[in-house]
C-alpha atoms as a PDB file:
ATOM      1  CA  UNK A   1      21.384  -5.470   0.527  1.00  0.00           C
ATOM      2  CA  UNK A   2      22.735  -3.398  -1.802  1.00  0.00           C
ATOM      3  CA  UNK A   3      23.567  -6.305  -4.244  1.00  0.00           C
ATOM      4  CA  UNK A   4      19.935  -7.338  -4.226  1.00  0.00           C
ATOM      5  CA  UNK A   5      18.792  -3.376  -4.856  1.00  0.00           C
ATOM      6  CA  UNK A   6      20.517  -3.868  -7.727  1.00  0.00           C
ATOM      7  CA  UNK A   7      19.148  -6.608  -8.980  1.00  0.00           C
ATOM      8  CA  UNK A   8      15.484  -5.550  -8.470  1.00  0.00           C
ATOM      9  CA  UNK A   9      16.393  -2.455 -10.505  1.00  0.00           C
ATOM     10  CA  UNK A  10      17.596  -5.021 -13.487  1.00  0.00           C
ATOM     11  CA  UNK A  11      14.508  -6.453 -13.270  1.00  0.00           C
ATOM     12  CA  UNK A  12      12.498  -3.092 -13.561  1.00  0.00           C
ATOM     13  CA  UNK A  13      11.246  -3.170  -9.988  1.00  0.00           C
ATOM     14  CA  UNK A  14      11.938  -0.196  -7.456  1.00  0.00           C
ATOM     15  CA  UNK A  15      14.653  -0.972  -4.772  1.00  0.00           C
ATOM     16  CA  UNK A  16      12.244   1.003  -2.459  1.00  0.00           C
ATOM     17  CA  UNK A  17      10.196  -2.126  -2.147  1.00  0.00           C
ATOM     18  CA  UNK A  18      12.877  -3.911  -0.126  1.00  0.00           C
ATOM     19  CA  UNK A  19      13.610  -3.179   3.167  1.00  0.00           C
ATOM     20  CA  UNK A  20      15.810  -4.868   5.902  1.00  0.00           C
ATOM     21  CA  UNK A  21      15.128  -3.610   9.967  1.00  0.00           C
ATOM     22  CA  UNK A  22      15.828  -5.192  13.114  1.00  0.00           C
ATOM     23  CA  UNK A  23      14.351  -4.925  16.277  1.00  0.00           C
ATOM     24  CA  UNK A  24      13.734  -7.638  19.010  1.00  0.00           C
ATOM     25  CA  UNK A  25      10.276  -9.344  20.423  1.00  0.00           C
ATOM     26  CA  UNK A  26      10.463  -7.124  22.832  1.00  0.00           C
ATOM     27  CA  UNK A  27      10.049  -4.066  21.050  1.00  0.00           C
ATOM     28  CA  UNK A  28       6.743  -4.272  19.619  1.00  0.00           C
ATOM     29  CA  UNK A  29       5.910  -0.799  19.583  1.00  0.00           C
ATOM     30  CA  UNK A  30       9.034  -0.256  17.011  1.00  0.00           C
ATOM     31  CA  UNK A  31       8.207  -2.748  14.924  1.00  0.00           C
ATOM     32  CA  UNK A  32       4.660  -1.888  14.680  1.00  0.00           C
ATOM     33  CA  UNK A  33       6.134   1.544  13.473  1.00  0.00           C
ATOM     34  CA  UNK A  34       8.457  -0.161  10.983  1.00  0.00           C
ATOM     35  CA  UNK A  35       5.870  -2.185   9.283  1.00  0.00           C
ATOM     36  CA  UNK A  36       3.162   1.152   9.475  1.00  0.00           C
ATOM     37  CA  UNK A  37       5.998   2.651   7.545  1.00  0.00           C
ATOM     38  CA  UNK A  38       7.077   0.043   4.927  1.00  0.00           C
ATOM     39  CA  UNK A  39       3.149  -0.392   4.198  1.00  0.00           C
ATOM     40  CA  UNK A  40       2.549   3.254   3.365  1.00  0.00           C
ATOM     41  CA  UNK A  41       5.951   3.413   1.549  1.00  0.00           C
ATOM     42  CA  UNK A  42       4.575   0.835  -0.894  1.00  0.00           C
ATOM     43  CA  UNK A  43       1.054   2.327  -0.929  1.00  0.00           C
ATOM     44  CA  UNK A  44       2.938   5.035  -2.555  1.00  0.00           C
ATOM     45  CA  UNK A  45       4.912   3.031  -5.075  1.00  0.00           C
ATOM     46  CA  UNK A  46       1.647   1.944  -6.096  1.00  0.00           C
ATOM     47  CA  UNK A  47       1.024  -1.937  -7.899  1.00  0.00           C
ATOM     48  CA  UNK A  48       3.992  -3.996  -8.732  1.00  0.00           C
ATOM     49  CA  UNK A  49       5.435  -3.598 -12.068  1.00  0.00           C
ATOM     50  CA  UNK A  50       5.214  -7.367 -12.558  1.00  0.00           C
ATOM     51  CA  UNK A  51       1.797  -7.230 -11.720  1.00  0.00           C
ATOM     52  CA  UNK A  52       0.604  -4.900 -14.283  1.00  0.00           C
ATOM     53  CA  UNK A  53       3.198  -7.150 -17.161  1.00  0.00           C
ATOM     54  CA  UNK A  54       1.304 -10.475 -16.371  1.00  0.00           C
ATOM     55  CA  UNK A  55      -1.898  -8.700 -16.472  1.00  0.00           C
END
């Protein structure tokens, strides 16, 4: 995970947008909060750098 942190970082993209979890199919509830999370962590990042260069 790490490895691949890096490697966004290289490319000029924040590590923050990758994220690894686990949780089961029984645990809705968890990963409901997990994805709630990750979608208002990126909400803050804002639009993808490679999105604004191809633009």
């Amino acid at each position: 995970m790490e490895y691949l942190k890096d490697v966004l970082k290289s490319a000029g993209i924040e590590p923050e947008r990758l994220r690894m979890e686990f949780c089961s199919s029984a645990e809705g509830q968890k990963f409901q909060e997990i994805a709630t999370d990750f979608h208002e962590q990126i909400k803050k990042l804002g639009p993808s750098p490679l999105k604004e260069s191809s633009s």
